[in-house]
C-alpha atoms as a PDB file:
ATOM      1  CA  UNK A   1     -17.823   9.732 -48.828  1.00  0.00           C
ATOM      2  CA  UNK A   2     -18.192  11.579 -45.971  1.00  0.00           C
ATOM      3  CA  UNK A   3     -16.440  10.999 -42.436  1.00  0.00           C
ATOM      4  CA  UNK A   4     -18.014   9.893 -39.439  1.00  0.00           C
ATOM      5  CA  UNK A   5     -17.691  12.258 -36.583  1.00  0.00           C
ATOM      6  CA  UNK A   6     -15.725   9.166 -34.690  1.00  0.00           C
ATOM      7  CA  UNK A   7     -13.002  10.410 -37.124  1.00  0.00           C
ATOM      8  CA  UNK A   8     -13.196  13.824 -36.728  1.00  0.00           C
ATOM      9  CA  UNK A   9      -9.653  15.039 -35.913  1.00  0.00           C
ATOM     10  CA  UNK A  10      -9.021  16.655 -32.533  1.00  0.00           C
ATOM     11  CA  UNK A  11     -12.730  16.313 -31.583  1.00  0.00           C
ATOM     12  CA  UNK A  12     -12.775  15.777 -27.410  1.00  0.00           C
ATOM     13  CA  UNK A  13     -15.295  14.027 -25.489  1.00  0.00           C
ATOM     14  CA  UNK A  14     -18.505  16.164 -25.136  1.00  0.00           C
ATOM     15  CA  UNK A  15     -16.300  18.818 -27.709  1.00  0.00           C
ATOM     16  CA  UNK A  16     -19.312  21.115 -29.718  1.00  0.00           C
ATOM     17  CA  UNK A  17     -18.042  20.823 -33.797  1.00  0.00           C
ATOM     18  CA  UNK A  18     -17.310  23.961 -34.523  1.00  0.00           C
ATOM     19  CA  UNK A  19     -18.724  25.388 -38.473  1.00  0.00           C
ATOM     20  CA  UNK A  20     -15.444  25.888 -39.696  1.00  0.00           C
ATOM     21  CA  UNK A  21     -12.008  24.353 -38.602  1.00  0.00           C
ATOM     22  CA  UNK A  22      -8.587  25.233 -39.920  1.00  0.00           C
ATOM     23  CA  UNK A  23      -6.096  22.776 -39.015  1.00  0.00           C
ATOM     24  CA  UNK A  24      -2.458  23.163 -39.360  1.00  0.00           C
ATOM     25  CA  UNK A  25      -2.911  25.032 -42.199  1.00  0.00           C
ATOM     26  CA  UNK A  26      -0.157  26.461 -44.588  1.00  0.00           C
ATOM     27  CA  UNK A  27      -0.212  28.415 -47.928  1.00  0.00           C
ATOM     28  CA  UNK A  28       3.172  29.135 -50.009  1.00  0.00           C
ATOM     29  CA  UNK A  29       3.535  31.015 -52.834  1.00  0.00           C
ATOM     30  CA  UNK A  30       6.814  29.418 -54.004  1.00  0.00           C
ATOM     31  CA  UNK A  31       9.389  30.332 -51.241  1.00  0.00           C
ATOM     32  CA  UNK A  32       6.702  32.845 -49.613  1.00  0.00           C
ATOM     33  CA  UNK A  33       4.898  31.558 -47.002  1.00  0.00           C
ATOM     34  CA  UNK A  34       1.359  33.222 -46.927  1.00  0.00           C
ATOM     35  CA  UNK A  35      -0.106  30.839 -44.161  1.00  0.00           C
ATOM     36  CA  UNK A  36       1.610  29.601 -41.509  1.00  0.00           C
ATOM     37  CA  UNK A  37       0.500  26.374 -39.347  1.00  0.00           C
ATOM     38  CA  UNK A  38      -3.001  28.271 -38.969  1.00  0.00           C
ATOM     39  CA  UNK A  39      -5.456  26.661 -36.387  1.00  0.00           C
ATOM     40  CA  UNK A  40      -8.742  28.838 -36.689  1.00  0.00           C
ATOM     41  CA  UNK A  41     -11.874  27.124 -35.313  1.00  0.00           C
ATOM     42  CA  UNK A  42     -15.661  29.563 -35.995  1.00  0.00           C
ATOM     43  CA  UNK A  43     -18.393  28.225 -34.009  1.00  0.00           C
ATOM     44  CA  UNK A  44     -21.941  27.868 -35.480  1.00  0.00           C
ATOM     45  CA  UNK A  45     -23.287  31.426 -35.872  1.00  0.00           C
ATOM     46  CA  UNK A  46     -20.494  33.430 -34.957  1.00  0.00           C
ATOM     47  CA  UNK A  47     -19.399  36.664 -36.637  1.00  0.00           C
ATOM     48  CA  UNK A  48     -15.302  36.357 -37.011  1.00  0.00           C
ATOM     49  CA  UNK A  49     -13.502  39.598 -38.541  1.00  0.00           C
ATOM     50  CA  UNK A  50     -10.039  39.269 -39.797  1.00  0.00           C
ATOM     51  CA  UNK A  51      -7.608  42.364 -39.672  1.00  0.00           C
ATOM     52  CA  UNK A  52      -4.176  42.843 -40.132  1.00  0.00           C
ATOM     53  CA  UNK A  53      -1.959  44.906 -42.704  1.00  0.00           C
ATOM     54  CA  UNK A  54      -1.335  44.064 -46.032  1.00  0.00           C
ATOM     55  CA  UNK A  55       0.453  40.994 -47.001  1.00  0.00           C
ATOM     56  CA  UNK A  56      -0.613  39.155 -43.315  1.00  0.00           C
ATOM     57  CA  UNK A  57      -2.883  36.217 -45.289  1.00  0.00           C
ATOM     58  CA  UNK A  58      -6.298  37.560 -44.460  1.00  0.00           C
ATOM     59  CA  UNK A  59      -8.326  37.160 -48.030  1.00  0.00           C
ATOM     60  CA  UNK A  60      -5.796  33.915 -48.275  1.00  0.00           C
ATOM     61  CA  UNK A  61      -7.810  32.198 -45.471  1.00  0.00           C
ATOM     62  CA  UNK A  62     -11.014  33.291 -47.229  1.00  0.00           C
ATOM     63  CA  UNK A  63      -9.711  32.121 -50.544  1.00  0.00           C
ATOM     64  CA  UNK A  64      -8.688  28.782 -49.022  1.00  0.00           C
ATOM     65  CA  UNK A  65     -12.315  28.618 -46.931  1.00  0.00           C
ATOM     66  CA  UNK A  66     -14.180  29.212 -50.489  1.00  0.00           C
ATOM     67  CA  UNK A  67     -11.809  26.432 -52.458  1.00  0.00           C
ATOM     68  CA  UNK A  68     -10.573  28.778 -55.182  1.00  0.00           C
ATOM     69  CA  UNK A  69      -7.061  27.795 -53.975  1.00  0.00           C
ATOM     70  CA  UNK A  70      -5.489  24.642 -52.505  1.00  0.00           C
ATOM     71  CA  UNK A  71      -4.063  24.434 -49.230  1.00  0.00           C
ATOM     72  CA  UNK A  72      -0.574  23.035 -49.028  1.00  0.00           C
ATOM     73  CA  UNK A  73      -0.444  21.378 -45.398  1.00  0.00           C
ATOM     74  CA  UNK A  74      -3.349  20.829 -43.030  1.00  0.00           C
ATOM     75  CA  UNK A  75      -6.929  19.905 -43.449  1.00  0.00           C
ATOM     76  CA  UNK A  76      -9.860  22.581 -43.245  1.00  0.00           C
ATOM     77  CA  UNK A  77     -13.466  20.930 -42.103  1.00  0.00           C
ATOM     78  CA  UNK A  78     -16.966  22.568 -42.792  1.00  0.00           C
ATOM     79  CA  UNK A  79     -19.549  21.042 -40.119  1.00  0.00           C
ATOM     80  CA  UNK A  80     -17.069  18.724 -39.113  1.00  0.00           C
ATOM     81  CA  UNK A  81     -16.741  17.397 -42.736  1.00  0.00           C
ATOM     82  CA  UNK A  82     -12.905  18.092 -44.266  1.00  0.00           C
ATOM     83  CA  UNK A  83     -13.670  20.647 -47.298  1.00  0.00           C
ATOM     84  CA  UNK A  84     -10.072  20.226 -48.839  1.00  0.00           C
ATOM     85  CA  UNK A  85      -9.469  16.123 -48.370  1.00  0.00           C
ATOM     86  CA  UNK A  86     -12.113  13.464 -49.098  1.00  0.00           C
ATOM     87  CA  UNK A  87     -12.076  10.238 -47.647  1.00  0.00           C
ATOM     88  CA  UNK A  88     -10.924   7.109 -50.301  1.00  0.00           C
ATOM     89  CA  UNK A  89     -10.479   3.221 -48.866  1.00  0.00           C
ATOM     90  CA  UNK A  90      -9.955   4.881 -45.331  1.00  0.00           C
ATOM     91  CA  UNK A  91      -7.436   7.368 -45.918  1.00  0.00           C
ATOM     92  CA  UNK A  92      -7.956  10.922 -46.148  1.00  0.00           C
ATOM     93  CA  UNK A  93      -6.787  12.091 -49.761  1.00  0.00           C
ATOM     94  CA  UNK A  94      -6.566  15.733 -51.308  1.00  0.00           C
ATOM     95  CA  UNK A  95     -10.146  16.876 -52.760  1.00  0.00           C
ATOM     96  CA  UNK A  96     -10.558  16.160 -56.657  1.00  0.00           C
ATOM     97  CA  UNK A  97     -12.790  19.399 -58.297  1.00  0.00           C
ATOM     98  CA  UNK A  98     -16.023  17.356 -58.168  1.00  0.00           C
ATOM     99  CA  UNK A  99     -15.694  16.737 -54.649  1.00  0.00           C
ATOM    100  CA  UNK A 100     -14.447  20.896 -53.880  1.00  0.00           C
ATOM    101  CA  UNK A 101     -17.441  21.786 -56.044  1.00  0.00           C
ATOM    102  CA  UNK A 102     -20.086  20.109 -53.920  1.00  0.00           C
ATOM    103  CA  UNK A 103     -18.372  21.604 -50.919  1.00  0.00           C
ATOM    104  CA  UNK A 104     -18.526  24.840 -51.989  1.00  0.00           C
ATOM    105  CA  UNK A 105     -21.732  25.136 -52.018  1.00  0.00           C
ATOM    106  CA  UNK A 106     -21.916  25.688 -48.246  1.00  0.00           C
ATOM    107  CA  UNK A 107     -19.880  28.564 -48.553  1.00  0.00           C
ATOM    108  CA  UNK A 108     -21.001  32.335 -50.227  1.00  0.00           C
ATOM    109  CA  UNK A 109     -18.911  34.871 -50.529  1.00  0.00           C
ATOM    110  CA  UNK A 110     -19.397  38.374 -51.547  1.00  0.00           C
ATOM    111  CA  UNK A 111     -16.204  40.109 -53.106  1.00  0.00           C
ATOM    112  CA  UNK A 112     -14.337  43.747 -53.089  1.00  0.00           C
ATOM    113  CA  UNK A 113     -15.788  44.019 -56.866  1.00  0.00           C
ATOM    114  CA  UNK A 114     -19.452  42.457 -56.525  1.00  0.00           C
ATOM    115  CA  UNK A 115     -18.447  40.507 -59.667  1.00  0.00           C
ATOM    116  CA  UNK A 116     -22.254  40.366 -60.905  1.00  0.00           C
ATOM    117  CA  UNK A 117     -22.911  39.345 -64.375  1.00  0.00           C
ATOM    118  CA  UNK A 118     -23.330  42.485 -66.329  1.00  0.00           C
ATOM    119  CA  UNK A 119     -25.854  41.249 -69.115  1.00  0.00           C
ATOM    120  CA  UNK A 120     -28.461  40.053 -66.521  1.00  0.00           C
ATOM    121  CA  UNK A 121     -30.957  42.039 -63.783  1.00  0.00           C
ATOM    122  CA  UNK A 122     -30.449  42.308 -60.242  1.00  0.00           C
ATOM    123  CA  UNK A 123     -32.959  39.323 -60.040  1.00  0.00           C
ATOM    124  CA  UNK A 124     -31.622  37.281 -63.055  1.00  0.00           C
ATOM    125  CA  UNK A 125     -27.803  37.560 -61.034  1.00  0.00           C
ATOM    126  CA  UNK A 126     -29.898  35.983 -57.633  1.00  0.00           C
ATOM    127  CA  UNK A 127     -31.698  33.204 -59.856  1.00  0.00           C
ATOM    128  CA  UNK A 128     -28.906  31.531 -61.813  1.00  0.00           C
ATOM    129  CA  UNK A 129     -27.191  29.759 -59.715  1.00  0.00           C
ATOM    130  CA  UNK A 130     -30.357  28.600 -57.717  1.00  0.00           C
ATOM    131  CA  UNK A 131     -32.085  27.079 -61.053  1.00  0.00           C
ATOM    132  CA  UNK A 132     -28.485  25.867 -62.605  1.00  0.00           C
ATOM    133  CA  UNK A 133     -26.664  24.260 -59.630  1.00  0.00           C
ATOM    134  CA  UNK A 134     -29.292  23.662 -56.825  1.00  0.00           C
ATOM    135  CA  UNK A 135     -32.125  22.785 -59.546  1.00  0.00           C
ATOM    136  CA  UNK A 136     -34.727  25.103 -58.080  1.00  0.00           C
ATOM    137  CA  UNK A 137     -37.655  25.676 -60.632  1.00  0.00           C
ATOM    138  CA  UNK A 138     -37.534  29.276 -61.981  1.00  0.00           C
ATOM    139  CA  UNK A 139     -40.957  30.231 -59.657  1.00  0.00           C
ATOM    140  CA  UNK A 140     -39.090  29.143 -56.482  1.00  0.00           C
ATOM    141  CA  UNK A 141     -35.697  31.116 -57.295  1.00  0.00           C
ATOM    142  CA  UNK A 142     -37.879  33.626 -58.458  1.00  0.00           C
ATOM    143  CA  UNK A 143     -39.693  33.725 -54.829  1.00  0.00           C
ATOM    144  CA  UNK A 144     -36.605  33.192 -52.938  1.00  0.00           C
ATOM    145  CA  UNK A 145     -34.783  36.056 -54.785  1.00  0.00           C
ATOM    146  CA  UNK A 146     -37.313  38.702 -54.331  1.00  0.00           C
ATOM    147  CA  UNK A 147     -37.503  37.760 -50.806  1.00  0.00           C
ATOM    148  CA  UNK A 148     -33.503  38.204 -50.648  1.00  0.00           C
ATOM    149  CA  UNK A 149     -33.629  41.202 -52.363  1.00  0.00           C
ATOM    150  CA  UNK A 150     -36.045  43.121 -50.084  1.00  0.00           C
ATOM    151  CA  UNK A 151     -34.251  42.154 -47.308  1.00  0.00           C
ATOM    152  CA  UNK A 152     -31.526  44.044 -48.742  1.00  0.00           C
ATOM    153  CA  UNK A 153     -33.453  47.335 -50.035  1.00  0.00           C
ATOM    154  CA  UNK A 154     -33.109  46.337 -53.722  1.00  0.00           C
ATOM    155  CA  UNK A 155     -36.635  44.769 -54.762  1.00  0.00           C
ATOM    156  CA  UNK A 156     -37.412  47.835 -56.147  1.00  0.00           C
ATOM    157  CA  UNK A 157     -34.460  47.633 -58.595  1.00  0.00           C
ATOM    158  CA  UNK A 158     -34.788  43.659 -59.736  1.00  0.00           C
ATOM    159  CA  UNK A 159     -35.064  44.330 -62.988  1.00  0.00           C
ATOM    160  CA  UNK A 160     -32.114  47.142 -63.437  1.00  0.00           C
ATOM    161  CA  UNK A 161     -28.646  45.666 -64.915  1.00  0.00           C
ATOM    162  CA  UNK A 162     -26.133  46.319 -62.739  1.00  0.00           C
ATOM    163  CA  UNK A 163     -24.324  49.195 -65.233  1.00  0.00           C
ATOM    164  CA  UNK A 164     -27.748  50.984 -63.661  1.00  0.00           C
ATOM    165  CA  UNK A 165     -26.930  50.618 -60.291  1.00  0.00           C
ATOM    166  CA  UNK A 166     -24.504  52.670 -57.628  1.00  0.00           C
ATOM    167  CA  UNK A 167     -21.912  50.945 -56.304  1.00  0.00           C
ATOM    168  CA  UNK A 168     -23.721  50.335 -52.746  1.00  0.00           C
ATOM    169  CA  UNK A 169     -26.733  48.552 -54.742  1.00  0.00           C
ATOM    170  CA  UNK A 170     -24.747  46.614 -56.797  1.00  0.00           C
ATOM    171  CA  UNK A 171     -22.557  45.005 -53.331  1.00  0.00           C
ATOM    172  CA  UNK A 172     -25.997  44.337 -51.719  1.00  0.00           C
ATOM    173  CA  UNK A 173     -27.384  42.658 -54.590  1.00  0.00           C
ATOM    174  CA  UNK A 174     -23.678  40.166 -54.533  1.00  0.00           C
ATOM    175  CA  UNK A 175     -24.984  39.500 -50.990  1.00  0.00           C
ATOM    176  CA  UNK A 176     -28.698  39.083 -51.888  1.00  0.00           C
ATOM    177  CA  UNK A 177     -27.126  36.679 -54.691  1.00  0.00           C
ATOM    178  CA  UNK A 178     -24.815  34.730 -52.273  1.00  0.00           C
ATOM    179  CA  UNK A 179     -27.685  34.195 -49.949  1.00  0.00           C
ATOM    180  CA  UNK A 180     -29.967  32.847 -52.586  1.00  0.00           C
ATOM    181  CA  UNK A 181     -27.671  29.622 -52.509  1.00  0.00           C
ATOM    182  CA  UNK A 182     -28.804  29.109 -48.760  1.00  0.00           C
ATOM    183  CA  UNK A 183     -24.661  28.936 -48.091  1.00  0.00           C
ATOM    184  CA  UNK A 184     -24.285  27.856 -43.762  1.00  0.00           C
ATOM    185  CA  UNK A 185     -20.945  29.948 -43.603  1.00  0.00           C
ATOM    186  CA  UNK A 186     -20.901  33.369 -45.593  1.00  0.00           C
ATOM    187  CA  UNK A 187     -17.177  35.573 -46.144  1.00  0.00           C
ATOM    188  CA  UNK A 188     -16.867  39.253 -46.936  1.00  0.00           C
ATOM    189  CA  UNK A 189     -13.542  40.387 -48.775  1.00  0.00           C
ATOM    190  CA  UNK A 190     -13.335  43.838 -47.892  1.00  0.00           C
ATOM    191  CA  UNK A 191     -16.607  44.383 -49.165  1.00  0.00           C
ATOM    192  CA  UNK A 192     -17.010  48.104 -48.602  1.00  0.00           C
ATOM    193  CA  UNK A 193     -13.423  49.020 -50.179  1.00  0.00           C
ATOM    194  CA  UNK A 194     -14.225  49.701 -53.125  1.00  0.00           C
ATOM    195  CA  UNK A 195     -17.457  52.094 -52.360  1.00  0.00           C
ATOM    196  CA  UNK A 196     -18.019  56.151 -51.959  1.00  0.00           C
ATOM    197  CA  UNK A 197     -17.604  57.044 -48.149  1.00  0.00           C
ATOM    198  CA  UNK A 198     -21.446  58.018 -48.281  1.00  0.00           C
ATOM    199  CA  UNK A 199     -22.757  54.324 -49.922  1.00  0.00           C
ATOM    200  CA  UNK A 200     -20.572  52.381 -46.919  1.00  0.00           C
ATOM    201  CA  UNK A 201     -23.647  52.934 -44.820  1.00  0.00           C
ATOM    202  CA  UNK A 202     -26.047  50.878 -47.230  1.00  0.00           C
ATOM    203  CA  UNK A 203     -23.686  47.520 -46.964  1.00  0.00           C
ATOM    204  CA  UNK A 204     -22.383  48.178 -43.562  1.00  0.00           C
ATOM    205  CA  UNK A 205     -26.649  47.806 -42.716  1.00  0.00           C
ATOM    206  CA  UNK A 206     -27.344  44.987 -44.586  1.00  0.00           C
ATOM    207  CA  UNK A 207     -24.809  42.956 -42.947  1.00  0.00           C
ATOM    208  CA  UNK A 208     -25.766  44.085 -39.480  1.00  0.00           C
ATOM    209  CA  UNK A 209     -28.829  42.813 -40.531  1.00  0.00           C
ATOM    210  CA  UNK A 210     -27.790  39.604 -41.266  1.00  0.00           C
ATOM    211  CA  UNK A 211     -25.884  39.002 -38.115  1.00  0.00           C
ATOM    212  CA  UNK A 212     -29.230  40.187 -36.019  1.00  0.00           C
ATOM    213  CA  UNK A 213     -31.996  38.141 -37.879  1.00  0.00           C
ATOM    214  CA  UNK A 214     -29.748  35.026 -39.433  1.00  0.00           C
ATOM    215  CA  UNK A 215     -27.545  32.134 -37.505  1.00  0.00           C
ATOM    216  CA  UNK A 216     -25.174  32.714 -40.192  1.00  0.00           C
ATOM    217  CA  UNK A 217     -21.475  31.998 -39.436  1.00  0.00           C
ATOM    218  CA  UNK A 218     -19.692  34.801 -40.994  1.00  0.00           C
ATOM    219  CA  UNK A 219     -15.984  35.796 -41.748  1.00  0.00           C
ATOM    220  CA  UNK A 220     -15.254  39.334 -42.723  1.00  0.00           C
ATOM    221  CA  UNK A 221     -11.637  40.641 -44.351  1.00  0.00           C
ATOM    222  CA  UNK A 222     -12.143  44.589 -43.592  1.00  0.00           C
ATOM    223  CA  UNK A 223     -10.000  47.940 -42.539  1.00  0.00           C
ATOM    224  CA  UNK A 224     -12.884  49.375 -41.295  1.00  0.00           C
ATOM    225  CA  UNK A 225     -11.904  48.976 -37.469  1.00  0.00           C
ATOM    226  CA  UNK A 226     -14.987  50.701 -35.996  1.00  0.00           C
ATOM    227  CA  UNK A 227     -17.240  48.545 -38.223  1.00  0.00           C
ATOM    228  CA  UNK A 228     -15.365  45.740 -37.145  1.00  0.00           C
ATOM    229  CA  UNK A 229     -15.576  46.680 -33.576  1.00  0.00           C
ATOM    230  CA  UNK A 230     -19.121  46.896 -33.579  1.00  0.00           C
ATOM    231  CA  UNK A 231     -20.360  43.785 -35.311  1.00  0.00           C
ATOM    232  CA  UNK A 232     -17.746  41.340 -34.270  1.00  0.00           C
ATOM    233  CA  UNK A 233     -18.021  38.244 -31.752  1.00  0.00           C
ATOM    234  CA  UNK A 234     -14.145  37.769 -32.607  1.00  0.00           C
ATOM    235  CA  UNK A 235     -11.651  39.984 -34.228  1.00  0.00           C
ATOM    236  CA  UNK A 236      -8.071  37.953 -35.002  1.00  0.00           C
ATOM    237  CA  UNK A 237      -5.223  40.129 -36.240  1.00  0.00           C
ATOM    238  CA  UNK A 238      -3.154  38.472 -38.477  1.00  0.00           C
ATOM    239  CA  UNK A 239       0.427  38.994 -39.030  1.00  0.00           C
ATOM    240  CA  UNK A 240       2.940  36.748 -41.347  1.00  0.00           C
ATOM    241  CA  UNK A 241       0.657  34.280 -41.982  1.00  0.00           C
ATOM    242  CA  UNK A 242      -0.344  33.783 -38.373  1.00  0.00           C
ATOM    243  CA  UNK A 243      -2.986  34.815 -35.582  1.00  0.00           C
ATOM    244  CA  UNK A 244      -1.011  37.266 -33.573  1.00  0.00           C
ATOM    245  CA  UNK A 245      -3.782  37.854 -31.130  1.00  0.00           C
ATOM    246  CA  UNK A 246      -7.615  37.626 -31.429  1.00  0.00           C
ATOM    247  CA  UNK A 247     -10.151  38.378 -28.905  1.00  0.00           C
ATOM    248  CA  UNK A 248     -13.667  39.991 -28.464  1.00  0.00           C
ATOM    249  CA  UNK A 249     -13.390  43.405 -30.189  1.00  0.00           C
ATOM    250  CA  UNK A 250     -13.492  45.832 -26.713  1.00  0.00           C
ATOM    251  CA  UNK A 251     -10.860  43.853 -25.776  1.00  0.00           C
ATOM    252  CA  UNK A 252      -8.485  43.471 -28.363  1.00  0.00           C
ATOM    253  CA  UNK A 253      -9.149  47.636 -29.715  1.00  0.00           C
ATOM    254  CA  UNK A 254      -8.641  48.768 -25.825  1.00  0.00           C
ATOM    255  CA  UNK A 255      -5.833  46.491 -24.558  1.00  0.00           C
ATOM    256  CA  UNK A 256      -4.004  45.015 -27.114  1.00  0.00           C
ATOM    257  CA  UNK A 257      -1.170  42.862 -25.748  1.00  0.00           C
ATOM    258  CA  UNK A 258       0.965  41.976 -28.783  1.00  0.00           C
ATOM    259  CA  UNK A 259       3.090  44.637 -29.717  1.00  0.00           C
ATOM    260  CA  UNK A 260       2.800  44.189 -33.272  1.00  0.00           C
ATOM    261  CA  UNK A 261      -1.351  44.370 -32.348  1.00  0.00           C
ATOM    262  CA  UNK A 262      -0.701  47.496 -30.523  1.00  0.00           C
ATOM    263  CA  UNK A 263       1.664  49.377 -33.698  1.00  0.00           C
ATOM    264  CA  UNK A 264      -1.392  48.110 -36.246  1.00  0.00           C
ATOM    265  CA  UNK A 265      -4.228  49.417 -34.173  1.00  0.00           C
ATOM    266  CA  UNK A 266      -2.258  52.704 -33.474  1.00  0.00           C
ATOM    267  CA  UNK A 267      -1.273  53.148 -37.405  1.00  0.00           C
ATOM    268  CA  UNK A 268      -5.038  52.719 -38.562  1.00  0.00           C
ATOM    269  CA  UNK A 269      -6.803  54.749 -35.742  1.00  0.00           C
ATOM    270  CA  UNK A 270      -4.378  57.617 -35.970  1.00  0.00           C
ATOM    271  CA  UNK A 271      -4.695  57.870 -40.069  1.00  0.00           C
ATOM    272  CA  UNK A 272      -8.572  57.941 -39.538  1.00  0.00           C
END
């Protein structure tokens, strides 16, 4: 059941929705407290990146975003619909797995480890889902996934298995394969982590070239700070579980006014 925008939580008069809402949101680990009381609001088409050091709950807020854990407190909304509660005889109730699964599928994310199945092509990873879970015919996935991987520079490789493919190739494949699902909010885990200093550049591209040519609303883990800087409508440094400051990127990388912003930012930039 879905909720009526009348009962959309903290919604003002004349307020715009905003594509993703975290409200009062907090993750524990036992005594640990990964997420604090977060309230995080992403409007339609806007490019958020997360930084922060280790430990600070940045892939956590991803994780929670893409359902793979529960939330303990707080409600988190996609398009103004709550993604972790579902509505039962007019109270708002915690999401069974049929209910998260259906959700989820306005969400793609593409992971440190590209996590592509290893026994099938570049286009047979882009098809599956489409044909299993969205019930596309094979032609139509077929069309839509060479048209996703061109965009990316891989059509050329559609039928190599991933064990044939650099590093680079096989991220921007995960993001040809996370677009195929048509997702409205797409996340990046640190997606260039785990690739050769001279492949960055391939990934780094593609995702520039998503923000230019597609309203997608994105939210990007990374400690890249000058990619960061450069794509970014928003960059929030987290710290403890909390936003310690956020801001457009000029501003927050040239005049910091948290102190714990200004030690990060001075740590990362001086090891570079």
């Amino acid at each position: 059941m879905k909720i009526s925008r009348n009962d959309y939580p903290l919604q003002l008069e004349g307020e715009t929705i905003p594509m993703v809402r975290f409200q009062n949101v907090t993750k524990r680990y036992g005594d640990l407290v990964v997420l604090d009381s977060l309230d995080l609001d992403v409007d339609e088409g806007e490019m958020v990146t997360i930084i922060g050091p280790s430990g600070s709950g940045k892939t956590t807020v991803l994780r929670m975003l893409m359902a793979l854990e529960r939330i303990d407190e707080g409600v988190i909304y996609v398009e103004g619909q709550p993604m972790t509660h579902m509505a039962r005889n007019g109270t708002m109730i915690r999401a069974d797995n049929k209910y998260l699964r259906r959700q989820r599928l306005n969400i793609g994310m593409c992971f440190q480890h590209f996590n592509l199945f290893p026994h099938m092509t570049a286009l047979e990873n882009c098809i599956e889902a489409p044909v299993q879970v969205l019930g596309l015919s094979k032609d139509e996935a077929v069309a839509r996934a060479e048209g996703l991987l061109d965009m990316v520079g891989m059509l050329e490789k559609a039928h190599e298995h991933p064990s044939r493919l650099s590093g680079g190739q096989q991220q921007r494949v995960a993001i040809a394969r996370s677009l195929a699902m048509r997702p409205k909010v797409m996340l990046f885990d640190e997606v260039t982590s785990a690739l050769d200093p001279e492949v960055i550049g391939e990934v780094t591209q593609v995702i520039r070239k998503l923000v230019a040519k597609h309203n997608l609303t994105m939210l990007m883990v990374t400690h890249q700070m000058g990619f960061a800087r450069e794509i970014s409508d928003r960059v929030c440094f987290f710290y403890d579980g909390k936003i310690e400051e956020q801001g457009a990127p000029d501003e927050l990388f040239e005049n910091p006014t948290r102190e714990r912003t200004q030690q990060f930012l001075s740590a990362v930039l001086e090891a570079r």
